[in-house]
C-alpha atoms as a PDB file:
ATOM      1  CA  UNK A   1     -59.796 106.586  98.221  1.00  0.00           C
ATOM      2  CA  UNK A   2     -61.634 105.939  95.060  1.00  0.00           C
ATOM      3  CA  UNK A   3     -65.253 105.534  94.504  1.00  0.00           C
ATOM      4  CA  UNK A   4     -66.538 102.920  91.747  1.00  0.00           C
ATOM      5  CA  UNK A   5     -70.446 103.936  89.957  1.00  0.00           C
ATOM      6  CA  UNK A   6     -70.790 100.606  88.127  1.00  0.00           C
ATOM      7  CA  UNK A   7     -73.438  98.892  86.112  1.00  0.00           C
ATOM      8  CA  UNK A   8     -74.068  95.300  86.168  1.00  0.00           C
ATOM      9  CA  UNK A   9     -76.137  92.983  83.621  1.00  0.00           C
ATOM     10  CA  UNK A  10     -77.859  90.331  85.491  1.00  0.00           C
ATOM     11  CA  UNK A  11     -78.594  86.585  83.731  1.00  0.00           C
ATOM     12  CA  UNK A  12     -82.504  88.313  82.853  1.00  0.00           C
ATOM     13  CA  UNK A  13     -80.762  90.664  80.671  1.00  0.00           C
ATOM     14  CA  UNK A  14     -81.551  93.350  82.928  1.00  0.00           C
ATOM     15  CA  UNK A  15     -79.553  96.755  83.808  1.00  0.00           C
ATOM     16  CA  UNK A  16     -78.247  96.965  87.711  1.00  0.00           C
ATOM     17  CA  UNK A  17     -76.424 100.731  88.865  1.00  0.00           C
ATOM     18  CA  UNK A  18     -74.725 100.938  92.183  1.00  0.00           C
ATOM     19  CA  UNK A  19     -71.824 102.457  93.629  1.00  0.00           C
ATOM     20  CA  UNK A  20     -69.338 101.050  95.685  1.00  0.00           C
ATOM     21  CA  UNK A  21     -65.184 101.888  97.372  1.00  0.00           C
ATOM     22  CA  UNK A  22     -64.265  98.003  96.645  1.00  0.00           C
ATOM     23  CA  UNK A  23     -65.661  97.249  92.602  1.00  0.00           C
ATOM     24  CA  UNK A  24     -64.204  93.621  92.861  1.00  0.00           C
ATOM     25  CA  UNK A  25     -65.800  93.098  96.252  1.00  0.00           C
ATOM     26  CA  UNK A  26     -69.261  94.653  95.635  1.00  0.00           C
ATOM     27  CA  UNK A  27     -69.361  93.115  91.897  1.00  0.00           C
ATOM     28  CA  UNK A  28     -68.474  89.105  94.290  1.00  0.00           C
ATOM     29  CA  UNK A  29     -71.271  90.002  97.262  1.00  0.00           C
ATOM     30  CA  UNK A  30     -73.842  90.524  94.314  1.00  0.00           C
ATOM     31  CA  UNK A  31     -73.122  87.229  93.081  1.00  0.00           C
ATOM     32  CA  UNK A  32     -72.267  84.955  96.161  1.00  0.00           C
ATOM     33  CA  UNK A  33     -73.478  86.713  99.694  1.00  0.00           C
ATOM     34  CA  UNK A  34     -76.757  87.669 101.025  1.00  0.00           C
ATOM     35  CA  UNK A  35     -75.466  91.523 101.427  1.00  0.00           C
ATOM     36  CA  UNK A  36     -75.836  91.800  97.534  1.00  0.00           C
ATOM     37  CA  UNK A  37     -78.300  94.181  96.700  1.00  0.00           C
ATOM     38  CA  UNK A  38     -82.030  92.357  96.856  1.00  0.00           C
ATOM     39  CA  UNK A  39     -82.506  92.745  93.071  1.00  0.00           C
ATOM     40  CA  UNK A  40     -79.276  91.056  92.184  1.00  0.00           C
ATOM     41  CA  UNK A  41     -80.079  88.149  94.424  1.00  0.00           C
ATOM     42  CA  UNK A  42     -83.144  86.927  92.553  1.00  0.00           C
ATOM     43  CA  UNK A  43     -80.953  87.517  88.799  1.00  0.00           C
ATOM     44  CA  UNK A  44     -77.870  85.881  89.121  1.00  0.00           C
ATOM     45  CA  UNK A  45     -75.149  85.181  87.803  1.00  0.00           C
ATOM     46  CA  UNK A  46     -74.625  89.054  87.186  1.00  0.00           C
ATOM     47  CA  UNK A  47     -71.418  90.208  85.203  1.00  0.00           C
ATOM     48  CA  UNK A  48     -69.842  93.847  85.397  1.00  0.00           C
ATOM     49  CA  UNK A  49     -70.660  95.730  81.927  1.00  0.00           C
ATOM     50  CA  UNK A  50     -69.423  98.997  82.688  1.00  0.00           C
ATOM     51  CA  UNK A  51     -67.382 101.097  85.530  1.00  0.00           C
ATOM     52  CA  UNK A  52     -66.397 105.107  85.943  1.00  0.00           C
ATOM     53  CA  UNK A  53     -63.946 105.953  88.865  1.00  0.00           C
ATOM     54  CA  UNK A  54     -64.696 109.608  91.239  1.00  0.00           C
ATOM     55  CA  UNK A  55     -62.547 111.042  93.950  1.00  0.00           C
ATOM     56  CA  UNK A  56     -65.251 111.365  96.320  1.00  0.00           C
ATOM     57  CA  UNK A  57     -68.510 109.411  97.494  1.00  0.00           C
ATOM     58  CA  UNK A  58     -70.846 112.235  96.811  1.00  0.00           C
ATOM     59  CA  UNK A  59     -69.878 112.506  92.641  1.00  0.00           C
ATOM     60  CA  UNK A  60     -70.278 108.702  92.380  1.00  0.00           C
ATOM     61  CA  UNK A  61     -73.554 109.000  94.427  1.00  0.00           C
ATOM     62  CA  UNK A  62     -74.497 111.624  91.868  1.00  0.00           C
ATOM     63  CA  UNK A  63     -73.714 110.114  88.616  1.00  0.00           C
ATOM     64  CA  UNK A  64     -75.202 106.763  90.240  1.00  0.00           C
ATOM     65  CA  UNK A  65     -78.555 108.625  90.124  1.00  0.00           C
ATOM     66  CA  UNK A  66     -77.934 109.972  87.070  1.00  0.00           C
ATOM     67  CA  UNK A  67     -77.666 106.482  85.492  1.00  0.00           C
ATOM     68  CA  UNK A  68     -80.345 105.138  86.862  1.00  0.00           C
ATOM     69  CA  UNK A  69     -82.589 107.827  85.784  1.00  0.00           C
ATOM     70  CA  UNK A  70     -81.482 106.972  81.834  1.00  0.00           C
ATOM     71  CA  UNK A  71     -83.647 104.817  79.538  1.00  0.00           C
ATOM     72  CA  UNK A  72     -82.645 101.116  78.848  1.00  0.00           C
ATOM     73  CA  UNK A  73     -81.627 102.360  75.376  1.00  0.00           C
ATOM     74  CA  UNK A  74     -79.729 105.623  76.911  1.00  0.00           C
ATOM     75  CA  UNK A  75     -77.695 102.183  79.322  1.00  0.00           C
ATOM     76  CA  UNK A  76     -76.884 100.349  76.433  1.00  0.00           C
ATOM     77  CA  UNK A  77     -75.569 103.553  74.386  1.00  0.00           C
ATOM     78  CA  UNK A  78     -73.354 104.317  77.282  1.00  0.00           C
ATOM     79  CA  UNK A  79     -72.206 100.340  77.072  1.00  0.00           C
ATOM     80  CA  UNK A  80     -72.088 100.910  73.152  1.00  0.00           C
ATOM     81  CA  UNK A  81     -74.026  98.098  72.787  1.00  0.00           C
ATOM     82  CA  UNK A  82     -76.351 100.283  70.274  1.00  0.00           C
END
């Protein structure tokens, strides 16, 4: 099985990380269902910016926290939007 670590950019311009085994899934609950993540509920539309693939759960749930421990301007290098 693949594991997704993907960032989203909500309609407030704002950075979301997550990680997920269904991308396509996870990127439609954080736009449409109440079990999107509580931040994404109160930004939406959100639109997927950026997505790595791992092997196993535990190296996406470790590069997920690496992510979300970069700067805004560290995000948008890794989205070469800088």
């Amino acid at each position: 099985m693949q594991y997704y670590v993907y960032i989203l950019k909500c309609a407030d311009n704002t950075l979301y990380t997550g990680s997920t085994n269904n991308l396509q899934e996870r990127v439609k609950h954080h736009n449409f269902h109440k079990s999107g993540a509580k931040y994404t509920r109160m930004r939406r539309p959100v639109t997927l910016e950026y997505y790595e693939t791992y092997e196993t759960l535990h190296e996406a749930r470790v590069r997920e926290n690496a992510i979300k421990r970069l700067t805004r301007r560290d995000k948008d290098k890794l989205l070469n939007l800088v």
